[in-house]
PDB file of N, CA and C in Angstrom:
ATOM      1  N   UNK A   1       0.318 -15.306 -17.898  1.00  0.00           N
ATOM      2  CA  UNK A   1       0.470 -14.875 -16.517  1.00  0.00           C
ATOM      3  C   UNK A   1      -0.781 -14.091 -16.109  1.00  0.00           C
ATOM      4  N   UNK A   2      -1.351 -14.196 -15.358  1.00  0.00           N
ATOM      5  CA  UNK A   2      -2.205 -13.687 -14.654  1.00  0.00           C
ATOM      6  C   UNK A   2      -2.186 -12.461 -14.114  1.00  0.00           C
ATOM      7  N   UNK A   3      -2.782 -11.349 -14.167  1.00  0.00           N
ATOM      8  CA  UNK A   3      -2.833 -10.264 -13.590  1.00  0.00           C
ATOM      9  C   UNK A   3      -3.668 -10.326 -12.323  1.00  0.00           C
ATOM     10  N   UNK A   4      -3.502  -9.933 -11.639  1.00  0.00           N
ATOM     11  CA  UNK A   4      -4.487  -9.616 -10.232  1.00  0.00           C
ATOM     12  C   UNK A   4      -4.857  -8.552  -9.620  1.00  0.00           C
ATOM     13  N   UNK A   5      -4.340  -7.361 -10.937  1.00  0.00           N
ATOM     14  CA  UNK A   5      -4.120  -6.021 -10.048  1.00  0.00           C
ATOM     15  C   UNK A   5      -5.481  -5.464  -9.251  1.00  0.00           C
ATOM     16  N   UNK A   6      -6.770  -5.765 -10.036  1.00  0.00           N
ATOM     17  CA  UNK A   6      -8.184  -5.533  -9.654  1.00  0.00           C
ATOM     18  C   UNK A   6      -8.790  -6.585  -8.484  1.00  0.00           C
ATOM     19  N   UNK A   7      -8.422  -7.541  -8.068  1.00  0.00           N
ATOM     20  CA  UNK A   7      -9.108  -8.230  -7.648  1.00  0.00           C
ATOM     21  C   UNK A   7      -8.553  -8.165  -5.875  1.00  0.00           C
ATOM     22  N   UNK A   8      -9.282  -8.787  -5.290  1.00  0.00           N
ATOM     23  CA  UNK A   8      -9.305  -8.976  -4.179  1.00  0.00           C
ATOM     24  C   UNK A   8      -7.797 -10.526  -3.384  1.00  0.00           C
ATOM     25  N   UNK A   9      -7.236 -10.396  -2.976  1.00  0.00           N
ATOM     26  CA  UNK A   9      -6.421 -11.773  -3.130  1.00  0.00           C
ATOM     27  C   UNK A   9      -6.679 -12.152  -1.703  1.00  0.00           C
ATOM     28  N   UNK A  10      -6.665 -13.354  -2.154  1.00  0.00           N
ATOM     29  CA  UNK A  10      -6.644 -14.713  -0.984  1.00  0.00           C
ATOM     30  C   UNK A  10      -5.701 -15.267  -0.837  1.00  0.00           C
ATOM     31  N   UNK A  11      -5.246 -15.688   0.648  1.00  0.00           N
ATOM     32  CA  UNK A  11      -4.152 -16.142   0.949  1.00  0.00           C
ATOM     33  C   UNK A  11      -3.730 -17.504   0.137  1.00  0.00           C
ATOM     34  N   UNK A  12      -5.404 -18.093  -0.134  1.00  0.00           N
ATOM     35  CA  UNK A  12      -5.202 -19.353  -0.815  1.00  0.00           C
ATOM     36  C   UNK A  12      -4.695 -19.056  -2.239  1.00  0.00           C
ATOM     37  N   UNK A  13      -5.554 -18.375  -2.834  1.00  0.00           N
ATOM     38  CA  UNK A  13      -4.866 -18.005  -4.157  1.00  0.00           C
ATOM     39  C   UNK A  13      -3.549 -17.823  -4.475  1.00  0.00           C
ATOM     40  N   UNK A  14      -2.872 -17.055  -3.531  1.00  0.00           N
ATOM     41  CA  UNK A  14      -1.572 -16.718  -3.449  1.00  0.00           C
ATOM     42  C   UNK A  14      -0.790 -17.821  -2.981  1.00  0.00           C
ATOM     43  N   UNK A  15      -0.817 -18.621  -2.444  1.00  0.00           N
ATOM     44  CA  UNK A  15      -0.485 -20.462  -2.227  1.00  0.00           C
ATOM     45  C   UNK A  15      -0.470 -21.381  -3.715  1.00  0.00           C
ATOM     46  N   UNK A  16      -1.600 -20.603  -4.496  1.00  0.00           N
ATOM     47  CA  UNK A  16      -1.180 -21.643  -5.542  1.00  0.00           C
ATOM     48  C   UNK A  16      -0.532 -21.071  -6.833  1.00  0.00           C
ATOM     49  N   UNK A  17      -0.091 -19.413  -6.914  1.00  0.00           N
ATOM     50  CA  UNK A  17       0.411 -18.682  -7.631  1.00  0.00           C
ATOM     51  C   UNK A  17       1.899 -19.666  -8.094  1.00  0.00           C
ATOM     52  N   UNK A  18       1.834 -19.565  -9.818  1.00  0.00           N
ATOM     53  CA  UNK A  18       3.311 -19.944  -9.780  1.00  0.00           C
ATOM     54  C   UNK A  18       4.536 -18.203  -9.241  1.00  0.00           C
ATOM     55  N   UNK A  19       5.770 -19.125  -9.223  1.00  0.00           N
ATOM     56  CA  UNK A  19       6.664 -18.097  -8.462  1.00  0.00           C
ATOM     57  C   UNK A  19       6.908 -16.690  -9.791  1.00  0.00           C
ATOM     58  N   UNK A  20       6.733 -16.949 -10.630  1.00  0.00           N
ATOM     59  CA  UNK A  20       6.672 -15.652 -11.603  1.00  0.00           C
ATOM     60  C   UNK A  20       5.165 -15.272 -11.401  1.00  0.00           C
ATOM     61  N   UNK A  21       4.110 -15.402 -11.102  1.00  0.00           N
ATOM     62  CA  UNK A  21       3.253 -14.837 -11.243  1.00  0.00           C
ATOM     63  C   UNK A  21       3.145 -13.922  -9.847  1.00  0.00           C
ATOM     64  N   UNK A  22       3.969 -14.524  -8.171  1.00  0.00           N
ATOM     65  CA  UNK A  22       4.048 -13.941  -7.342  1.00  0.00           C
ATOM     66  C   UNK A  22       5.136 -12.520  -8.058  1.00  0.00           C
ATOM     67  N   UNK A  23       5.903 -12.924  -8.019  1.00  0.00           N
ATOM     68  CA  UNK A  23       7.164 -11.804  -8.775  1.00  0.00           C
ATOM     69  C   UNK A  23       6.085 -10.596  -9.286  1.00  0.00           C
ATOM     70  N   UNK A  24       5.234 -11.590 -10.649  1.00  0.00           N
ATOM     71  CA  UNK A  24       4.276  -9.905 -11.374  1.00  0.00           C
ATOM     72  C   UNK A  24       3.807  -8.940 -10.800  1.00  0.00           C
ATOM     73  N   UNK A  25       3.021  -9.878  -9.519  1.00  0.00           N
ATOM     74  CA  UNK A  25       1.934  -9.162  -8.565  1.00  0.00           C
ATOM     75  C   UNK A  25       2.517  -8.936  -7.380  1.00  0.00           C
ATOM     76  N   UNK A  26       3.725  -8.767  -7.072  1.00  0.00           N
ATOM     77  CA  UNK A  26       4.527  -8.403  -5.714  1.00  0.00           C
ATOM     78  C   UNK A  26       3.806  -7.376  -4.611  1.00  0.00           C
ATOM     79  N   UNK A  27       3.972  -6.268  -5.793  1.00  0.00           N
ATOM     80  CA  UNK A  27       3.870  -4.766  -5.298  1.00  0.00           C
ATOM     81  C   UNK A  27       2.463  -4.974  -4.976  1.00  0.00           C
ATOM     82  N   UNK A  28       1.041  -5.535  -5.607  1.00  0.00           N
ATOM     83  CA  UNK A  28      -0.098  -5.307  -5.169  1.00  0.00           C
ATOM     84  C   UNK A  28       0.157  -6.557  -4.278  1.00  0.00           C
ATOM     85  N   UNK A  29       0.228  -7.406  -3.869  1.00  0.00           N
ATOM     86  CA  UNK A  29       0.296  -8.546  -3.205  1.00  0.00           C
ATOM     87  C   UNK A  29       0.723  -8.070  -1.616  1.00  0.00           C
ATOM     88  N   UNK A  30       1.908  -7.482  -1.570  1.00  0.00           N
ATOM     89  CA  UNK A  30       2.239  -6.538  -0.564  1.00  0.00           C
ATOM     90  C   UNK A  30       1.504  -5.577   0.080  1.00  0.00           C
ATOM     91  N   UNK A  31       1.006  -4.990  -0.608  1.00  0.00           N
ATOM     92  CA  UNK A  31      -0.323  -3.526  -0.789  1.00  0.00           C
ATOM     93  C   UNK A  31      -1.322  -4.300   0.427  1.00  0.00           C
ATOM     94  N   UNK A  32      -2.091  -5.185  -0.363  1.00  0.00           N
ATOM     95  CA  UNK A  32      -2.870  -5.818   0.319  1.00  0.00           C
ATOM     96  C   UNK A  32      -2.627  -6.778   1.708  1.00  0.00           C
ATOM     97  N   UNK A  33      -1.364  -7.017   1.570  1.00  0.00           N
ATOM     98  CA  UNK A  33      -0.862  -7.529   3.140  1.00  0.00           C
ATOM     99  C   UNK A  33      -1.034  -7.210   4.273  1.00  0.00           C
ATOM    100  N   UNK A  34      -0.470  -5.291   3.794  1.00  0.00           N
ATOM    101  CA  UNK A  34       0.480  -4.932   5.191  1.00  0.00           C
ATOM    102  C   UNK A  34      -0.832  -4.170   5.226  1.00  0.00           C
ATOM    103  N   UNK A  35      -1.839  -3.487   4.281  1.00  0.00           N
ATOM    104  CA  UNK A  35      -2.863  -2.523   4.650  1.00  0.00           C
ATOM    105  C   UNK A  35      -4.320  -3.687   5.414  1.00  0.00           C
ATOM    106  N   UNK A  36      -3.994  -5.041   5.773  1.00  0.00           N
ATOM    107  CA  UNK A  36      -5.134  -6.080   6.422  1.00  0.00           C
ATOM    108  C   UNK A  36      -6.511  -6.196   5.665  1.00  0.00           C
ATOM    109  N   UNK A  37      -5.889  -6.114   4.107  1.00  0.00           N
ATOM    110  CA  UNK A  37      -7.381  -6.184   2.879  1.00  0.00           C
ATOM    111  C   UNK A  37      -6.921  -7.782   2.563  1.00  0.00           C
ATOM    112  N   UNK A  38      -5.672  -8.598   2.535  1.00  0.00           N
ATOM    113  CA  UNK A  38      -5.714  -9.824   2.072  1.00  0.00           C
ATOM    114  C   UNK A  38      -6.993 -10.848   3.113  1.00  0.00           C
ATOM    115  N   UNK A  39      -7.562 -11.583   2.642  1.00  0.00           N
ATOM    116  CA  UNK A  39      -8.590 -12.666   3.868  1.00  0.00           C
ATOM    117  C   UNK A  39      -8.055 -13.767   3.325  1.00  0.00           C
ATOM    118  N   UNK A  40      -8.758 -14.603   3.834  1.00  0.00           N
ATOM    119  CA  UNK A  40      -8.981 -15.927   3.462  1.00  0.00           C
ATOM    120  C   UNK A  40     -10.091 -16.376   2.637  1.00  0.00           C
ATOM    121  N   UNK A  41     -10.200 -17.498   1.980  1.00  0.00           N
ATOM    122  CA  UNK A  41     -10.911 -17.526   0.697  1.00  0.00           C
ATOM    123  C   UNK A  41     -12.737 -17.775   1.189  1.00  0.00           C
ATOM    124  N   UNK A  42     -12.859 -18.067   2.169  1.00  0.00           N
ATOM    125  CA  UNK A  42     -14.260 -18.214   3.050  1.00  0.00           C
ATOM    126  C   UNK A  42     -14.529 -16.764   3.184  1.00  0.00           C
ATOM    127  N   UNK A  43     -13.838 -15.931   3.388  1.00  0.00           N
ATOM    128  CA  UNK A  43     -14.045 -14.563   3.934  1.00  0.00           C
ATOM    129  C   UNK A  43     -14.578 -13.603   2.894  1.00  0.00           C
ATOM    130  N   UNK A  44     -13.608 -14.188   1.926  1.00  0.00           N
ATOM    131  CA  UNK A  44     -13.881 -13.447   0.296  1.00  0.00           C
ATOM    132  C   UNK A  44     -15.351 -13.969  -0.057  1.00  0.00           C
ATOM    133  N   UNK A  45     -15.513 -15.139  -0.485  1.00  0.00           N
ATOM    134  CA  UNK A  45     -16.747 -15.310  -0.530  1.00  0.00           C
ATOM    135  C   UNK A  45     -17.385 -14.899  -0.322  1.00  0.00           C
ATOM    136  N   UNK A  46     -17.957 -14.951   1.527  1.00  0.00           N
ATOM    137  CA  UNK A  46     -18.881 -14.140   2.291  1.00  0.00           C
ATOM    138  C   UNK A  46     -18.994 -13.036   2.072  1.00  0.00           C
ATOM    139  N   UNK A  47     -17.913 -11.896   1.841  1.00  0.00           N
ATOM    140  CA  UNK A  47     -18.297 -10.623   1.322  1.00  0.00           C
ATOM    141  C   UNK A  47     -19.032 -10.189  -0.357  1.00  0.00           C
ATOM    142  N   UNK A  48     -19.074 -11.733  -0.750  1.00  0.00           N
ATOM    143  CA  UNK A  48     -19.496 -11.535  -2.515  1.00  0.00           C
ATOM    144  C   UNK A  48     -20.895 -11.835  -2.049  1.00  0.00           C
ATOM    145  N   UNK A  49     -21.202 -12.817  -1.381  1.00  0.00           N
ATOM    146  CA  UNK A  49     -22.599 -13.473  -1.024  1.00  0.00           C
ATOM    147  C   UNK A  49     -23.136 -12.161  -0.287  1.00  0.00           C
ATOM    148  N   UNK A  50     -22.885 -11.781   0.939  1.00  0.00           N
ATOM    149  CA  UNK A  50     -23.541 -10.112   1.134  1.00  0.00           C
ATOM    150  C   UNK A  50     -23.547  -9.184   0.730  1.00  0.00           C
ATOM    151  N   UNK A  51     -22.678  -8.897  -0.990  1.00  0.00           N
ATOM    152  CA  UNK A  51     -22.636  -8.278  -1.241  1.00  0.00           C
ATOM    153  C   UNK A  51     -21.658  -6.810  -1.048  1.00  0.00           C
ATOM    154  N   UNK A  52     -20.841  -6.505  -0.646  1.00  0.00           N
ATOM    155  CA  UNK A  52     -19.846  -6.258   0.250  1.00  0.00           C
ATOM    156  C   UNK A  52     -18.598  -6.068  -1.090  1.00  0.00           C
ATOM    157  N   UNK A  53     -18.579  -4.986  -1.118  1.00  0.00           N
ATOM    158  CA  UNK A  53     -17.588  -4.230  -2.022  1.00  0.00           C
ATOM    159  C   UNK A  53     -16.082  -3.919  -0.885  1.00  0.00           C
ATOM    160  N   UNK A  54     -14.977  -3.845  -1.760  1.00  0.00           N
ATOM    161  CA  UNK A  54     -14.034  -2.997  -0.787  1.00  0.00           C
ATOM    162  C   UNK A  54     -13.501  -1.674  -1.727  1.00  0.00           C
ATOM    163  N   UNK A  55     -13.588  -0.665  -1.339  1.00  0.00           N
ATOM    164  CA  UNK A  55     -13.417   1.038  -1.668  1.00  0.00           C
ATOM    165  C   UNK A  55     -11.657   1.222  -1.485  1.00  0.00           C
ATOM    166  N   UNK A  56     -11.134   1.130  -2.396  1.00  0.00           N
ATOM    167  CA  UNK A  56      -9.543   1.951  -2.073  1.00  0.00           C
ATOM    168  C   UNK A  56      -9.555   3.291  -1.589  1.00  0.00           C
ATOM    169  N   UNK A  57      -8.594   3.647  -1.004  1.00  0.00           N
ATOM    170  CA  UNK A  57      -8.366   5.031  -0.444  1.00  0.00           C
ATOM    171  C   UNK A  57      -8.662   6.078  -2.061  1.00  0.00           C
ATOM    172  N   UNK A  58      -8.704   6.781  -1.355  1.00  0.00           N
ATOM    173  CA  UNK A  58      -8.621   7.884  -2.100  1.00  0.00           C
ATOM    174  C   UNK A  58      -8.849   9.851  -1.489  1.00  0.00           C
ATOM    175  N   UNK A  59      -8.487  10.272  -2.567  1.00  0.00           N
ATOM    176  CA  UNK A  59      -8.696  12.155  -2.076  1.00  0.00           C
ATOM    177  C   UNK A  59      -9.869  12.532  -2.759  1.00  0.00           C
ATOM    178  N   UNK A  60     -10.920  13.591  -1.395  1.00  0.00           N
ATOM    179  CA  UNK A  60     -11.312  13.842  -2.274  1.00  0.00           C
ATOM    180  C   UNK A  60     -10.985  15.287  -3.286  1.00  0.00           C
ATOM    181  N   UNK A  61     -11.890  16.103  -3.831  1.00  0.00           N
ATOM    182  CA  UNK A  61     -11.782  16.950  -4.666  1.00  0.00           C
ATOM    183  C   UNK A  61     -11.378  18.519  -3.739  1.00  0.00           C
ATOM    184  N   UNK A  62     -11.603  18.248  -2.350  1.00  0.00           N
ATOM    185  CA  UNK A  62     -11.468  19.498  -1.426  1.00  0.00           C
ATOM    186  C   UNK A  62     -10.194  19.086  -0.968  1.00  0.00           C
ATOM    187  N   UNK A  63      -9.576  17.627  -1.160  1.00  0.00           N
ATOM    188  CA  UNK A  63      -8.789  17.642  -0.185  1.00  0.00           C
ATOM    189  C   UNK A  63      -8.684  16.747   0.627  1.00  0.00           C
ATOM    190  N   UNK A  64      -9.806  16.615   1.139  1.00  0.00           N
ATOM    191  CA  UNK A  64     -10.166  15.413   2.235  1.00  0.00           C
ATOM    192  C   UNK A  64      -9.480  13.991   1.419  1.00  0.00           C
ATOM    193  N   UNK A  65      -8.819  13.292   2.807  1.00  0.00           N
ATOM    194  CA  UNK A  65      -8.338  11.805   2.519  1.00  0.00           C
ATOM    195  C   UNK A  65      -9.645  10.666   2.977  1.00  0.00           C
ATOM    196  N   UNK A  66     -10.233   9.732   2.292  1.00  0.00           N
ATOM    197  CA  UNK A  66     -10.703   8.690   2.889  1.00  0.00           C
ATOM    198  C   UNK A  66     -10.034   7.608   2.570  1.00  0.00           C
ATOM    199  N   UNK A  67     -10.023   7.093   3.510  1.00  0.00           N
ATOM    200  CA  UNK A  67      -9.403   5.678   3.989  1.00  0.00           C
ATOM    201  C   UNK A  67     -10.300   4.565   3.575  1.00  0.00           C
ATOM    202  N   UNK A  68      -9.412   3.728   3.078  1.00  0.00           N
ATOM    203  CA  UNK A  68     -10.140   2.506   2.403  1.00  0.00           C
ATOM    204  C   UNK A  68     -11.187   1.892   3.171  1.00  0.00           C
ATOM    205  N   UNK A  69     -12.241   1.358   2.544  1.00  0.00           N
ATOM    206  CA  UNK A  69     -13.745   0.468   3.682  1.00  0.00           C
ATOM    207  C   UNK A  69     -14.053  -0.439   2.579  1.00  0.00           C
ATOM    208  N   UNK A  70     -14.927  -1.344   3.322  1.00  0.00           N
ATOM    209  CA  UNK A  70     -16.331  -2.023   2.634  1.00  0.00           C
ATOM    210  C   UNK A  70     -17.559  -1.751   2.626  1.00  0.00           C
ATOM    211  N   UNK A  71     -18.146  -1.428   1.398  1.00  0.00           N
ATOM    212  CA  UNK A  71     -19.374  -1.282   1.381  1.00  0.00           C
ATOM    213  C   UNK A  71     -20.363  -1.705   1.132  1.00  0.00           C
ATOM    214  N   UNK A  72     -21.545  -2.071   0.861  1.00  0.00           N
ATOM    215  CA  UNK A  72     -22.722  -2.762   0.446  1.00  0.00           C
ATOM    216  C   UNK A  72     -22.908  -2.604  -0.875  1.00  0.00           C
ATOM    217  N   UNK A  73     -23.272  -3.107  -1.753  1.00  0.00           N
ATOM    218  CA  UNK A  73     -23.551  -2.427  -3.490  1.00  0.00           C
ATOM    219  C   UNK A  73     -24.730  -2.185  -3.423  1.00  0.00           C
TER     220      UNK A  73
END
């Protein structure tokens, strides 16, 4: 079974998931839905070809919240 927890998912990818491997990856599969990080598999690409990272949320050390982005590497 495939893990996906690191990666980026595509709608296509997720089209050809068997139904236990959707089940494994629910909770991140979801994650990436409802927060508008899932693309399409052209989209994914394009952000590997420019180079184009995506940053999860996180806190920082004062406190401060940042909100998930893409960045350049």
């Amino acid at each position: 079974m495939t893990d996906l927890s690191k990666k980026i998912y595509t709608f296509e990818e997720i089209k050809k998931m068997k139904p236990e491997e959707v089940r494994h990856n629910q909770k991140k599969i979801l994650e990436e839905f409802t927060s508008g990080r899932m693309m399409h598999e052209s989209e994914a690409k394009a952000k590997v070809q420019t180079g184009e990272i995506h940053v999860k949320s996180y806190t920082r050390h004062d406190g401060t919240k940042v909100s998930d982005y893409y960045r350049s590497i």
